[in-house]
Protein backbone atom coordinates (compact mmCIF):
# COMPACT_ATOMS: atom_id res chain seq x y z
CA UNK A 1 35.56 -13.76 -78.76
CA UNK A 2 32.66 -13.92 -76.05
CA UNK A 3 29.38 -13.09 -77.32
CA UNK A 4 27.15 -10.56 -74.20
CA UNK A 5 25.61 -14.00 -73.05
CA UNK A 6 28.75 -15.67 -72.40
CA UNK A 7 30.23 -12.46 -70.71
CA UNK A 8 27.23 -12.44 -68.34
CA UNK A 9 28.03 -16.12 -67.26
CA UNK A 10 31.27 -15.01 -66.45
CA UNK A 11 29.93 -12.01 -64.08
CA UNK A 12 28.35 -14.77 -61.92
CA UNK A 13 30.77 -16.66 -61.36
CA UNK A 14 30.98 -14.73 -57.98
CA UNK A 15 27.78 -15.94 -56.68
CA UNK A 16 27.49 -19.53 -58.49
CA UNK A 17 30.37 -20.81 -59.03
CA UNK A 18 29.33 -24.18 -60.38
CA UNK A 19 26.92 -22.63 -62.84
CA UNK A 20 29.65 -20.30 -63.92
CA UNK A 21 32.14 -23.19 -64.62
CA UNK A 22 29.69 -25.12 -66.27
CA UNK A 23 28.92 -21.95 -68.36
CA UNK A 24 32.56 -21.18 -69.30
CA UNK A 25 33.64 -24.53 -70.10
CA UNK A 26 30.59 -24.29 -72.72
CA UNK A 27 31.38 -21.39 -74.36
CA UNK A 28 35.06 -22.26 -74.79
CA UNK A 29 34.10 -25.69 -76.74
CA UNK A 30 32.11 -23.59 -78.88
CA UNK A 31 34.78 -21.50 -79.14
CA UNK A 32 37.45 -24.05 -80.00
CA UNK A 33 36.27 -26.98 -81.55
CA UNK A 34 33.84 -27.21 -84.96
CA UNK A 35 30.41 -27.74 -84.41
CA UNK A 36 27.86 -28.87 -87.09
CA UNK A 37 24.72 -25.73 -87.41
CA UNK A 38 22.34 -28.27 -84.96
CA UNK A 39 24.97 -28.71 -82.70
CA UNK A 40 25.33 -24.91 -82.03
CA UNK A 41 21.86 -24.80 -81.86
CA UNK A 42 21.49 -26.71 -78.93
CA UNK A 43 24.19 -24.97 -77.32
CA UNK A 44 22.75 -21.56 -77.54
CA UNK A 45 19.38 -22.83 -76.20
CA UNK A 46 21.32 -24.65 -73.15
CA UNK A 47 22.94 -20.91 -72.56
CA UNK A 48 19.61 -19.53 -72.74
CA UNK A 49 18.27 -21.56 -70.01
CA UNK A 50 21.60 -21.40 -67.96
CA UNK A 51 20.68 -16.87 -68.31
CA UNK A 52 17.03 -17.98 -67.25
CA UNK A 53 17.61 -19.53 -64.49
CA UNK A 54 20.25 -17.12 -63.15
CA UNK A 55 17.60 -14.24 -63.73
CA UNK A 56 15.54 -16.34 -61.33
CA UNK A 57 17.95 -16.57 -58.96
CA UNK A 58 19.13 -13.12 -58.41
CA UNK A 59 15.29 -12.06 -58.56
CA UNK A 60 14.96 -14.09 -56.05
CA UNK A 61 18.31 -12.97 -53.39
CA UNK A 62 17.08 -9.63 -54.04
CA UNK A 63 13.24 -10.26 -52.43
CA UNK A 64 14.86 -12.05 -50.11
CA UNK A 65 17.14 -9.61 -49.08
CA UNK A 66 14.60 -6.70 -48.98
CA UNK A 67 12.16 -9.34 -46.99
CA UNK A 68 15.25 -8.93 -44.35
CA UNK A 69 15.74 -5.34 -44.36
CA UNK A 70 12.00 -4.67 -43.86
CA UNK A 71 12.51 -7.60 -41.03
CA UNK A 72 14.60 -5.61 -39.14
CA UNK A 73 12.95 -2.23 -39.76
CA UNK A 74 9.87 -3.67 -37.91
CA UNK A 75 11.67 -5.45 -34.90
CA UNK A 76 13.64 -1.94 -34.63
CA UNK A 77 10.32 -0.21 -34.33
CA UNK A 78 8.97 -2.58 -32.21
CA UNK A 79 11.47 -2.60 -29.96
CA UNK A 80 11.21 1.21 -30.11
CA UNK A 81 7.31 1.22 -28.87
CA UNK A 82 8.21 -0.93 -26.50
CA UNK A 83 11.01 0.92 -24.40
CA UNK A 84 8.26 3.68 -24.78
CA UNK A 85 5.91 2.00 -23.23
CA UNK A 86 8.12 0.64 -20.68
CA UNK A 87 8.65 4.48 -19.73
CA UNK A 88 5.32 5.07 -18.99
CA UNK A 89 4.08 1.90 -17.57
CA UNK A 90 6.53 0.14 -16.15
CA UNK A 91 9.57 -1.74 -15.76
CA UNK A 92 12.99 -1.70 -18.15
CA UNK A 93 16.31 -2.96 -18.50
CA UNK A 94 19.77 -0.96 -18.40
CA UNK A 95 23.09 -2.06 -17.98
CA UNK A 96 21.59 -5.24 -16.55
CA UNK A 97 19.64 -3.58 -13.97
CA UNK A 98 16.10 -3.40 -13.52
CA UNK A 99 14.98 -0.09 -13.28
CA UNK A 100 11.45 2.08 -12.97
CA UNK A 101 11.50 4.39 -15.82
CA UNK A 102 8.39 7.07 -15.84
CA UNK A 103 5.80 8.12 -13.07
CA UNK A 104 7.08 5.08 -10.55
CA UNK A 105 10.57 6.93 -10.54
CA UNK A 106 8.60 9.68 -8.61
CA UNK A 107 7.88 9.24 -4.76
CA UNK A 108 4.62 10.72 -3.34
CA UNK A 109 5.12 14.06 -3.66
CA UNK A 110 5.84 14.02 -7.31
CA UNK A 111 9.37 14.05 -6.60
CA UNK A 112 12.37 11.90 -8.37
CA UNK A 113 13.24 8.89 -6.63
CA UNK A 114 17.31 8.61 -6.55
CA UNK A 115 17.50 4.94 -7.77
CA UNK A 116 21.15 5.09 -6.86
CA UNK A 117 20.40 5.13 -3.29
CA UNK A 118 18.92 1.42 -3.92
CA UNK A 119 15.35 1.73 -1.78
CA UNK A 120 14.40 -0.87 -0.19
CA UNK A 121 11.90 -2.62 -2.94
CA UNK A 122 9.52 -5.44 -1.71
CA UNK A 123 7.43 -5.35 -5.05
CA UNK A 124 8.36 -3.85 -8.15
CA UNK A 125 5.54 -5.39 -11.92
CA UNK A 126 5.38 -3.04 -14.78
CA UNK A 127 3.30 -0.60 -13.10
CA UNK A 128 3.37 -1.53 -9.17
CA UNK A 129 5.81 -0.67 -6.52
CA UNK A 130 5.64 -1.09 -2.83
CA UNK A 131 8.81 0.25 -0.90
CA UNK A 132 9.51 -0.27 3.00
CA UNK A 133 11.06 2.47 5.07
CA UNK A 134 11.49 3.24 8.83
CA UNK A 135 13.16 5.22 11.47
CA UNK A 136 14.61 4.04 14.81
CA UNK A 137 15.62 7.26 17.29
CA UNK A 138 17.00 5.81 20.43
CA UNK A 139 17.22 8.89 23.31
CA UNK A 140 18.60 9.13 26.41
CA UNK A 141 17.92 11.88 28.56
CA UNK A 142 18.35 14.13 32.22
CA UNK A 143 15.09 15.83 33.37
CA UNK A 144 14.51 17.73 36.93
CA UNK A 145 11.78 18.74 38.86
CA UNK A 146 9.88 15.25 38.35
CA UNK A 147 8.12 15.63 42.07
CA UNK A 148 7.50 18.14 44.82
CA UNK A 149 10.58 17.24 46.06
CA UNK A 150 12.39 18.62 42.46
CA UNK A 151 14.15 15.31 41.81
CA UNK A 152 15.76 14.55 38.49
CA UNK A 153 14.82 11.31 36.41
CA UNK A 154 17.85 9.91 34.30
CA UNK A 155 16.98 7.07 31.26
CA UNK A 156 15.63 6.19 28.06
CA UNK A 157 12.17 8.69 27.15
CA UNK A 158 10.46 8.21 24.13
CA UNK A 159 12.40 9.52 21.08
CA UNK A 160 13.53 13.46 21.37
CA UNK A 161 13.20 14.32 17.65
CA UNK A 162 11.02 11.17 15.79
CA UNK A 163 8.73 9.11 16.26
CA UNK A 164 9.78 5.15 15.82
CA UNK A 165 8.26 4.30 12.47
CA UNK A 166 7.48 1.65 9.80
CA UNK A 167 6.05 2.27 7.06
CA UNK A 168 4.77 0.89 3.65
CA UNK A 169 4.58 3.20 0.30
CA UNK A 170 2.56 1.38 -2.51
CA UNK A 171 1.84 2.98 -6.28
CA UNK A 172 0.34 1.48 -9.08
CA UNK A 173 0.39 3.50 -12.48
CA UNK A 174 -3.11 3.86 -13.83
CA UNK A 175 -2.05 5.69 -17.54
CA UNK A 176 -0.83 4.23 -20.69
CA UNK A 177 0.51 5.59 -23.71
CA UNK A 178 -2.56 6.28 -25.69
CA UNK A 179 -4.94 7.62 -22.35
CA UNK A 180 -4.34 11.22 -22.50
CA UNK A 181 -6.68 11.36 -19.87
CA UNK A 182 -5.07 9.54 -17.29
CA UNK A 183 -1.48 10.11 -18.52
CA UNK A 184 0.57 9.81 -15.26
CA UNK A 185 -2.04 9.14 -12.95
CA UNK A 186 -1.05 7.24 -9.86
CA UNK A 187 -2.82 5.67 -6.95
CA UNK A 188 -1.26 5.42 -4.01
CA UNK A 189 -1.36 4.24 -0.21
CA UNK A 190 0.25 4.62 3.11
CA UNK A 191 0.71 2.64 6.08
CA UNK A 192 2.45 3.53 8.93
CA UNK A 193 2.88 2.87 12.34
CA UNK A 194 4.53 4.17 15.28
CA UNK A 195 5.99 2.14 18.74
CA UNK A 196 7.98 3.06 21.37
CA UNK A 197 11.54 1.90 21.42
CA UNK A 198 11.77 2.12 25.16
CA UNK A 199 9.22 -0.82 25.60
CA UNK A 200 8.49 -1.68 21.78
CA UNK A 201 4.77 -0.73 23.03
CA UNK A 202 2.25 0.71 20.33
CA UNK A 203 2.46 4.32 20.59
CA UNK A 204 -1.66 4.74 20.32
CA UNK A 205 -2.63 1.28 22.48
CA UNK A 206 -4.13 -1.00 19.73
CA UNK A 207 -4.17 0.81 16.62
CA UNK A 208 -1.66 -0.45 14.27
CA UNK A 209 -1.57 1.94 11.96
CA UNK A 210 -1.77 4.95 13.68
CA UNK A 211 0.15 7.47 11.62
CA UNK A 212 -1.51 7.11 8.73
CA UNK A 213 -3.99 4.61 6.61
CA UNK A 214 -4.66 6.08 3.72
CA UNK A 215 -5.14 6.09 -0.51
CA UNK A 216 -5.42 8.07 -3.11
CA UNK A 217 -3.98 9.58 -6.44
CA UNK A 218 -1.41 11.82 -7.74
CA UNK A 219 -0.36 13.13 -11.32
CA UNK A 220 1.24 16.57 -12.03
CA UNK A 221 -1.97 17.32 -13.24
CA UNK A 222 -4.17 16.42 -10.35
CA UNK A 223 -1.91 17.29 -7.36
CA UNK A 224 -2.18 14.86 -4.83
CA UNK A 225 -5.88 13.92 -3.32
CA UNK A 226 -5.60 11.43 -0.26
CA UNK A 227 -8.77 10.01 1.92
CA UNK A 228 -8.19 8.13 5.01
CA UNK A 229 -6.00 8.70 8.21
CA UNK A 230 -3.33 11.46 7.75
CA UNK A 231 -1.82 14.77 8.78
CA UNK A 232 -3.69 17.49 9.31
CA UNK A 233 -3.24 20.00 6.45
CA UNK A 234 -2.51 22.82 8.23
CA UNK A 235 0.61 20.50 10.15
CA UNK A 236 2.14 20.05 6.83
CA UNK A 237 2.16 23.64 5.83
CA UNK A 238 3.51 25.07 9.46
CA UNK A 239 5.99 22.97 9.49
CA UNK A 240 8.05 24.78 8.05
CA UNK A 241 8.55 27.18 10.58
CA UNK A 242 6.79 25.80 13.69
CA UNK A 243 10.13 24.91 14.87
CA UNK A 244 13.92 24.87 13.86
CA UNK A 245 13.74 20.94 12.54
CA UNK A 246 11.10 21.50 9.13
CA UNK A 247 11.76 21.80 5.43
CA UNK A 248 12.39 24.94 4.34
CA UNK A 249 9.86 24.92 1.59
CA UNK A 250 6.18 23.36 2.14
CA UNK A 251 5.93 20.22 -0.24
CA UNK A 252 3.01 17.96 -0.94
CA UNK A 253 4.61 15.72 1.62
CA UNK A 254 3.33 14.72 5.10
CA UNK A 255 5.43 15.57 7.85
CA UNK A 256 6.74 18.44 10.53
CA UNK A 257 7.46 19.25 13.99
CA UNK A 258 9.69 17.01 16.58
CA UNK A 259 8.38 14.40 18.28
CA UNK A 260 8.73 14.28 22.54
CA UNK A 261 9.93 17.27 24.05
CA UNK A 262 8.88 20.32 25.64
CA UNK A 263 7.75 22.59 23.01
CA UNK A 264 6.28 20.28 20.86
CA UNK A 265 3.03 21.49 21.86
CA UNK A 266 3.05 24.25 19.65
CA UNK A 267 1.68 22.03 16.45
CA UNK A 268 -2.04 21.63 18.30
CA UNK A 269 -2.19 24.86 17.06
CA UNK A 270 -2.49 23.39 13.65
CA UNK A 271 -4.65 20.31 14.86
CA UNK A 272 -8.20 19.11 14.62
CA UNK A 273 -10.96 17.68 16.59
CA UNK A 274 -9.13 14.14 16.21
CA UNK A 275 -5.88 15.37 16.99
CA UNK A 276 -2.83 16.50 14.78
CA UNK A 277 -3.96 13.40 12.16
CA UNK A 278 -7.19 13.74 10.26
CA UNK A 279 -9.80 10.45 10.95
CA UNK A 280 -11.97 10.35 7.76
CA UNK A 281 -9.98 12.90 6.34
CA UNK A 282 -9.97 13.93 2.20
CA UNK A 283 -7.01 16.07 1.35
CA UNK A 284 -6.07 17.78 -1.71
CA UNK A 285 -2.82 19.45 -2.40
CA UNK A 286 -0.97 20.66 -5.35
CA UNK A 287 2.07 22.85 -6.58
CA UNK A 288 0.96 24.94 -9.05
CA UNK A 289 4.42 25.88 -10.24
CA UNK A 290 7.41 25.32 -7.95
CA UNK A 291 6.30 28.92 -6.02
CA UNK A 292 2.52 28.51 -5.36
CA UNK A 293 1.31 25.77 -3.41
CA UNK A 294 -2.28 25.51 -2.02
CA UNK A 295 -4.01 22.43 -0.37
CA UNK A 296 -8.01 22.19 1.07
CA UNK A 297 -9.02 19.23 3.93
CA UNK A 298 -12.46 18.25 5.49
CA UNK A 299 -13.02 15.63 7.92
CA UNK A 300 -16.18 13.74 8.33
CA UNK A 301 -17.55 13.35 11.97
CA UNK A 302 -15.30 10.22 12.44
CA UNK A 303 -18.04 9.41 15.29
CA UNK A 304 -18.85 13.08 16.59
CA UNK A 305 -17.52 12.89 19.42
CA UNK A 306 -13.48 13.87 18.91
CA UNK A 307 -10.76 12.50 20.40
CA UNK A 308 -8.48 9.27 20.09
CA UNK A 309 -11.79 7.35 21.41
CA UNK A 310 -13.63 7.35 17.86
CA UNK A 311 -10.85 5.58 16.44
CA UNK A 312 -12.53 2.80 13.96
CA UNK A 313 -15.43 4.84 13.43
CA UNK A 314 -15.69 6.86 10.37
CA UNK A 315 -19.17 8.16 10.10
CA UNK A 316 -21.29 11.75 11.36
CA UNK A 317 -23.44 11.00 14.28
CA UNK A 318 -27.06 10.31 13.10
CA UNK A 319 -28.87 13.29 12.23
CA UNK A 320 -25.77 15.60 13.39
CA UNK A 321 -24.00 15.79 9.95
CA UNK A 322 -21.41 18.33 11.17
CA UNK A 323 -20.63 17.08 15.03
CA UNK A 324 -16.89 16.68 15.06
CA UNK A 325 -15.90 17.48 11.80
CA UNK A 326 -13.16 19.90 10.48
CA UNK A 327 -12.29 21.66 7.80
CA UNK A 328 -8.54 23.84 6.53
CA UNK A 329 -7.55 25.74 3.52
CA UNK A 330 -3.85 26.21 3.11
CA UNK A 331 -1.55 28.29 0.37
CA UNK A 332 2.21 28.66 0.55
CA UNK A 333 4.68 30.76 -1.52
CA UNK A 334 7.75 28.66 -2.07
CA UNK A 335 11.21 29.96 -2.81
CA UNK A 336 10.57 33.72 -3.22
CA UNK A 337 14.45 35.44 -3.81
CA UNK A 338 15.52 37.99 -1.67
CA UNK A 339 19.35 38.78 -1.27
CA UNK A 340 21.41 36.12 -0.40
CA UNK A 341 18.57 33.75 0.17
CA UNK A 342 14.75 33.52 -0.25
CA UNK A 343 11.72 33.48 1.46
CA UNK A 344 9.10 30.64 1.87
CA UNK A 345 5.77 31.91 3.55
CA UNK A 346 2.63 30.39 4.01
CA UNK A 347 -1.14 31.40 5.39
CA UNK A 348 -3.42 28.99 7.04
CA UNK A 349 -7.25 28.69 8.40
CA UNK A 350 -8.43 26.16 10.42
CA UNK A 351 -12.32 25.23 12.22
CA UNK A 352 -12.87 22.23 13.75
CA UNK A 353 -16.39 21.39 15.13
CA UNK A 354 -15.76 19.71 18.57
CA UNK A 355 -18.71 18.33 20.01
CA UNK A 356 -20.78 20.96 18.79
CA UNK A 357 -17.97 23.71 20.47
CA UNK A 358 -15.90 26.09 17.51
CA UNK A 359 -12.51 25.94 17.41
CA UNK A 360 -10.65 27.75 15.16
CA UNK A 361 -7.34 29.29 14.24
CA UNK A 362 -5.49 31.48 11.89
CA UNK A 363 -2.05 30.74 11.45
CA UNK A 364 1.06 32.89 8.95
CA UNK A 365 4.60 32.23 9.23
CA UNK A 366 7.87 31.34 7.58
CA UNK A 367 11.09 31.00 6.72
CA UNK A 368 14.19 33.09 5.50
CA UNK A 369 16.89 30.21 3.84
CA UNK A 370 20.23 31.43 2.81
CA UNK A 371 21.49 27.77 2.76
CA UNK A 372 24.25 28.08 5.45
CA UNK A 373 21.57 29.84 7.99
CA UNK A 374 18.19 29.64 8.71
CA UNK A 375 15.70 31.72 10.59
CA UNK A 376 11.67 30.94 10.93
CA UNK A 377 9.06 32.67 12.83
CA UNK A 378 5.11 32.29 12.84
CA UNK A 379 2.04 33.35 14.94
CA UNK A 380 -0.54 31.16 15.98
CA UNK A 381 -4.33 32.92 16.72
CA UNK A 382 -6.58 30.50 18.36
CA UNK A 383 -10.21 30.64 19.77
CA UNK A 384 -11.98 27.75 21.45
CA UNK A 385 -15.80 27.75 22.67
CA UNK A 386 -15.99 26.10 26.05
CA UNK A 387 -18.64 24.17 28.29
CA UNK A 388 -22.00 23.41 27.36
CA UNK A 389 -23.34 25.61 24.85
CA UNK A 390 -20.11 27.56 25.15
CA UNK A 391 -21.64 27.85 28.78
CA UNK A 392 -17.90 28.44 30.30
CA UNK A 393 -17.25 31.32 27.18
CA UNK A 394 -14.24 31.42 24.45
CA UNK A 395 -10.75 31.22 25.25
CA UNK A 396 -8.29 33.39 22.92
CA UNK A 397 -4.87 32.54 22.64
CA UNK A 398 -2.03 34.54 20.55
CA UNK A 399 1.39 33.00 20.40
CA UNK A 400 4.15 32.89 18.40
CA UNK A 401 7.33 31.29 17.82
CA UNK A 402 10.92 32.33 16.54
CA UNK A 403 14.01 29.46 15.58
CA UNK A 404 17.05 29.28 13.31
CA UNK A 405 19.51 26.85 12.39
CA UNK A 406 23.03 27.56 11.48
CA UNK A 407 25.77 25.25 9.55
CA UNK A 408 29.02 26.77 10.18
CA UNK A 409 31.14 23.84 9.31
CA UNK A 410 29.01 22.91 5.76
CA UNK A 411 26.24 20.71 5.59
CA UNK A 412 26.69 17.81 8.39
CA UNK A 413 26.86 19.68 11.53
CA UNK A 414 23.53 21.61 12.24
CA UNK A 415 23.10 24.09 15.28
CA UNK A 416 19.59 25.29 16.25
CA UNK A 417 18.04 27.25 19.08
CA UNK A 418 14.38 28.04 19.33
CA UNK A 419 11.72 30.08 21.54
CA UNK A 420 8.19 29.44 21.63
CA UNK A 421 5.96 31.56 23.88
CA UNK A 422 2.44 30.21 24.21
CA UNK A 423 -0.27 32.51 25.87
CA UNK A 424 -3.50 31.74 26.70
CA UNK A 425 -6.87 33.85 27.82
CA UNK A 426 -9.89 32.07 29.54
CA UNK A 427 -8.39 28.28 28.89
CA UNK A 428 -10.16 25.71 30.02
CA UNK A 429 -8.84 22.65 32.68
CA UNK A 430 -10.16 19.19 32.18
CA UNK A 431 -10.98 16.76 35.11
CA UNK A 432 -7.79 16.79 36.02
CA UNK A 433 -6.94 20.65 36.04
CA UNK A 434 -4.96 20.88 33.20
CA UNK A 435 -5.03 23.39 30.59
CA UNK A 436 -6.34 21.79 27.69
CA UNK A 437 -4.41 21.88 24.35
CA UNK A 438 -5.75 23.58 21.19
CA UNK A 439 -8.61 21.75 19.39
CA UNK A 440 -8.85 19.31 22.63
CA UNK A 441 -12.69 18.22 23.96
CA UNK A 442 -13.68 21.44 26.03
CA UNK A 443 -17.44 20.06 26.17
CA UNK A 444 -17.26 19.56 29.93
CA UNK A 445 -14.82 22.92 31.19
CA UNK A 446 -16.33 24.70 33.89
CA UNK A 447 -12.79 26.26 35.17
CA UNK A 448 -11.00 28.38 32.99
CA UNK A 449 -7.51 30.82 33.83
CA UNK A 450 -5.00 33.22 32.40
CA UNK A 451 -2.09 32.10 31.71
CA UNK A 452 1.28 30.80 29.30
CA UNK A 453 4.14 28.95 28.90
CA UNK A 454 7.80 29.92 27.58
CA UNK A 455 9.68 27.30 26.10
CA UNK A 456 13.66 27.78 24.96
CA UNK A 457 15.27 24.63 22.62
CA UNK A 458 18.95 23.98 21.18
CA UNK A 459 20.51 21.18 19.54
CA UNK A 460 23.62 19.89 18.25
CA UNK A 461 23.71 17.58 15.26
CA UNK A 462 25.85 15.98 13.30
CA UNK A 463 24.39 13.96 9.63
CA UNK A 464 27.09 11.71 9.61
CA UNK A 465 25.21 10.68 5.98
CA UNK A 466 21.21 10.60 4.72
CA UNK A 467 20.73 7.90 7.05
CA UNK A 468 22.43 8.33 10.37
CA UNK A 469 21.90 11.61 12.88
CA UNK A 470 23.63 12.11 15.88
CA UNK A 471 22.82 14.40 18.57
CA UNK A 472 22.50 16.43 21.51
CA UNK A 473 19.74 18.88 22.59
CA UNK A 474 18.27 20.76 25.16
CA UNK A 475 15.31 22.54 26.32
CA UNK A 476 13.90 24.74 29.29
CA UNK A 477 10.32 25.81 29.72
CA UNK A 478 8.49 27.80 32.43
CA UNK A 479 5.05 28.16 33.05
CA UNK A 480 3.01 31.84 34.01
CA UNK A 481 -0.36 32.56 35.73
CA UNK A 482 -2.80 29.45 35.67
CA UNK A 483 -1.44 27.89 33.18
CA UNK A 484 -0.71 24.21 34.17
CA UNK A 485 0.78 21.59 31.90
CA UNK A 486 1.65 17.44 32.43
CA UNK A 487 5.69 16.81 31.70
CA UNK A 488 6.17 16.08 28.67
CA UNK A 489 7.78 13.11 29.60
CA UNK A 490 5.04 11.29 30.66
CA UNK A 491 7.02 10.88 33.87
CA UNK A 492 3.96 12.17 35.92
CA UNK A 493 5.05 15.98 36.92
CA UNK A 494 2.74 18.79 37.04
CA UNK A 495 3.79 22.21 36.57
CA UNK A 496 1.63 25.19 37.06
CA UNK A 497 0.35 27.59 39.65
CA UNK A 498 -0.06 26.28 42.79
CA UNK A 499 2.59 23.35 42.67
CA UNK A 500 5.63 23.72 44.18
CA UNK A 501 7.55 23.77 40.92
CA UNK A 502 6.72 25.73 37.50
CA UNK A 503 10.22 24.61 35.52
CA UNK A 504 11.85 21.96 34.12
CA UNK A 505 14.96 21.72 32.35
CA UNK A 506 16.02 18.75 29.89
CA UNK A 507 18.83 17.34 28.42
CA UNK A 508 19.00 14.71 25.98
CA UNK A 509 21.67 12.73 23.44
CA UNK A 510 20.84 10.17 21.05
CA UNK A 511 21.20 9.31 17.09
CA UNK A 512 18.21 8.42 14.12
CA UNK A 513 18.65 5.50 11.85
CA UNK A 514 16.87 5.96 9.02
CA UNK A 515 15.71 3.06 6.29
């Protein structure tokens, strides 16, 4: 019979087999053949070792084999911290494909970008993108009444709807894991530029970047503060209503009202001494909770003097802190559910310092969106000082402006018709007796008249997908009492009282191509 020590041999057979054998064979000569007392002796201390150094051996499997376990509990965490991390700083890896997990999915607005749609990436690190887009909008287009002698013009005019752009969105997340502070912080620029597709010319003569040149930061936090070149903030917030063609809700984005036609006019309403973009602008917007959105803007002097001219300046005029700067507040109630549809309404104040003159305007309007149909209306209320020391007094103007758009057929064929009636007390004429738009130079106005412009719109357009438009559209305007106006067109015209036209009616068809 086999003593416990023998039997034990025999159980490790399994995991050393030539120990084992050696072990068995033993034990069965013991077994079966006579042994003198020293004899067995020996034996018994050679199956002694044989059980030592077995204990050894499985003492030492089992360290080794917790040494692996704990291995592979530490490259599983690991590899946990780091797909963390990868979420909030940068770059990862999923089916194969490099993706940006975190803040850099969001464009800036704070909104998800849809990495199916495959962006056009010219950088991506683990916490830097920069993205390319543009627009191309050629139009072609039937105007009358382009002399005295009422002639019609037939050809290409600069684009209907857009302006030609190319542009250049950079971000670079600031946060990591362990900064509360500056969890999700981004900093971001813009660069775009606009041209003329007729001719390929700049559309401002030798300034690149002449939509916007800008940086700043955005979290959900923060909201999104911008200083440089950009929009005016009251542009972005009337946009939605200003015509037939803006968002429905106001978002932190840059953007609003068509491009070349003859009721465009209406968005110097919401302008500045430098135009409809801020120079030396700081802007700060932010959605407070997918309803309330409010944004605040000043502009430093930019030179003092106004105008496209100051471009590459960016300072007051010495000793005149406040020559040509501006100043908005903004607030916007988004998605407010009413019936069918809801309501997105927003309030707006304007001043603008223009060569020591005031202007300033007030500006509420909106939107009813029921998905299928649209209808917006706002009013515009705009005073101006004029001449030297206000010498030539303060024009008033109250307009107001009614659209809709309609998608009878679903979502890829848009109608839209529009009115816009501007009217104008005691407006000024420049040198060469036109009525001067809203928040233009008025320092040297010694003429001023009564008078207004009605302008009627339509289109027809067809999103054959998010990157192509096709359409046609129309529009009609007529002028009243002294107000006089340049085509739109650029094509020379002047309409007004005391020309022997006041009218002009347009008709246009072309298709955007957007990248």
């Amino acid at each position: 019979m086999l003593n416990k020590a023998e039997l034990r041999i025999l159980r490790t057979t399994n995991h050393l087999p030539m120990l084992s054998i050696l072990a068995v064979a033993i034990t069965l000569l013991l077994v079966s053949v006579p042994v003198y007392a020293d004899e067995l002796s020996d034996l018994k201390a050679m199956v002694k070792a044989l059980n030592d150094r077995i204990d050894a051996m499985e003492a030492k499997q089992k360290a080794e084999s917790e040494q692996r376990a704990a291995d592979a509990k530490k490259a599983e965490a690991a590899r946990k911290a780091e797909t963390e991390q990868a979420a909030v700083m940068g770059t990862a890896e999923e089916g194969g494909r490099e993706v940006l997990p975190g803040p850099l999915t969001k464009d800036q607005q704070g909104k998800l970008v849809d990495q199916a749609s495959n962006p056009v990436m010219l950088y991506s690190g683990r916490n830097t993108t920069l993205r390319l887009y543009g627009l191309i909008e050629p139009t072609l287009q039937n105007a009358n009444h382009q002399n005295a002698a009422g002639d019609n013009v037939t050809g290409y005019q600069v684009s209907w709807f857009s302006g030609n752009r190319l542009g250049f969105d950079a971000m670079h997340l600031l946060s990591s894991k362990d900064d509360s502070m500056l969890n999700g912080v981004i900093v971001m620029a813009k660069l775009e530029t606009e041209y003329e597709l007729p001719t390929g010319n700049m559309d401002t003569a030798n300034v690149f970047f002449n939509r916007d040149a800008w940086a700043g930061f955005y979290s959900d936090n923060l909201g999104k503060l911008t200083f440089g070149r950009q929009n005016t903030l009251t542009r972005d917030f009337t946009q939605n209503w200003g015509d037939a063609y803006g968002t429905p809700d106001v978002t932190l984005k840059e953007g609003g009202y068509s491009n070349v036609n003859n009721f465009k006019q209406y968005i110097f309403y919401s302008a500045a001494p430098t135009g409809t973009r801020l120079n030396s602008g700081i802007v700060w917007k932010k959605d407070w909770d997918g309803h309330w959105l409010t944004g605040l803007a000043y502009a430093f002097g930019s030179g003092g003097g106004g105008g496209s001219g100051d471009v590459g300046t960016g300072g007051s005029v010495p000793g005149d802190f406040t020559k040509g700067t501006s100043f908005a507040a903004s607030v916007a109630y988004n998605h407010l559910q009413v019936g069918p549809g809801e309501f997105n309404l927003n309030g707006s104040y304007d001043r603008g310092n223009n060569s020591d003159l005031i202007d300033q305007s007030e500006l509420f309007g909106g939107n009813y969106n029921a998905g299928w149909w649209r209808i917006n209306a706002g009013y515009a209320h705009y005073t101006a000082q004029q001449g030297p020391s206000n010498a030539a007094g303060t024009r008033t103007d109250n307009s107001w402006t009614v659209s809709g758009s309609l998608f009878p057929f679903g979502p890829k064929t848009e109608f839209a018709l529009g009115y816009i009636h501007f009217h104008g007390d005691h407006a000024g004429f420049n040198g060469g007796g036109i009525t001067i738009n809203p928040y233009g130079n008025a320092s040297g106005v010694t003429t001023t008249a009564d008078g207004g412009k009605n302008s009627t719109f339509g289109s027809i357009m067809y999103h054959w997908d998010n990157q192509l438009d096709l359409y046609v559209a129309a529009d009609y305007f007529k002028v009243t009492g002294g107000w006089v106006i340049h085509d739109a067109l650029g094509n020379g015209a002047t309409f007004g009282t005391g020309q022997p036209y006041n009218n002009e009616t347009e008709l246009a068809i072309g298709f955007r191509f957007k990248f």
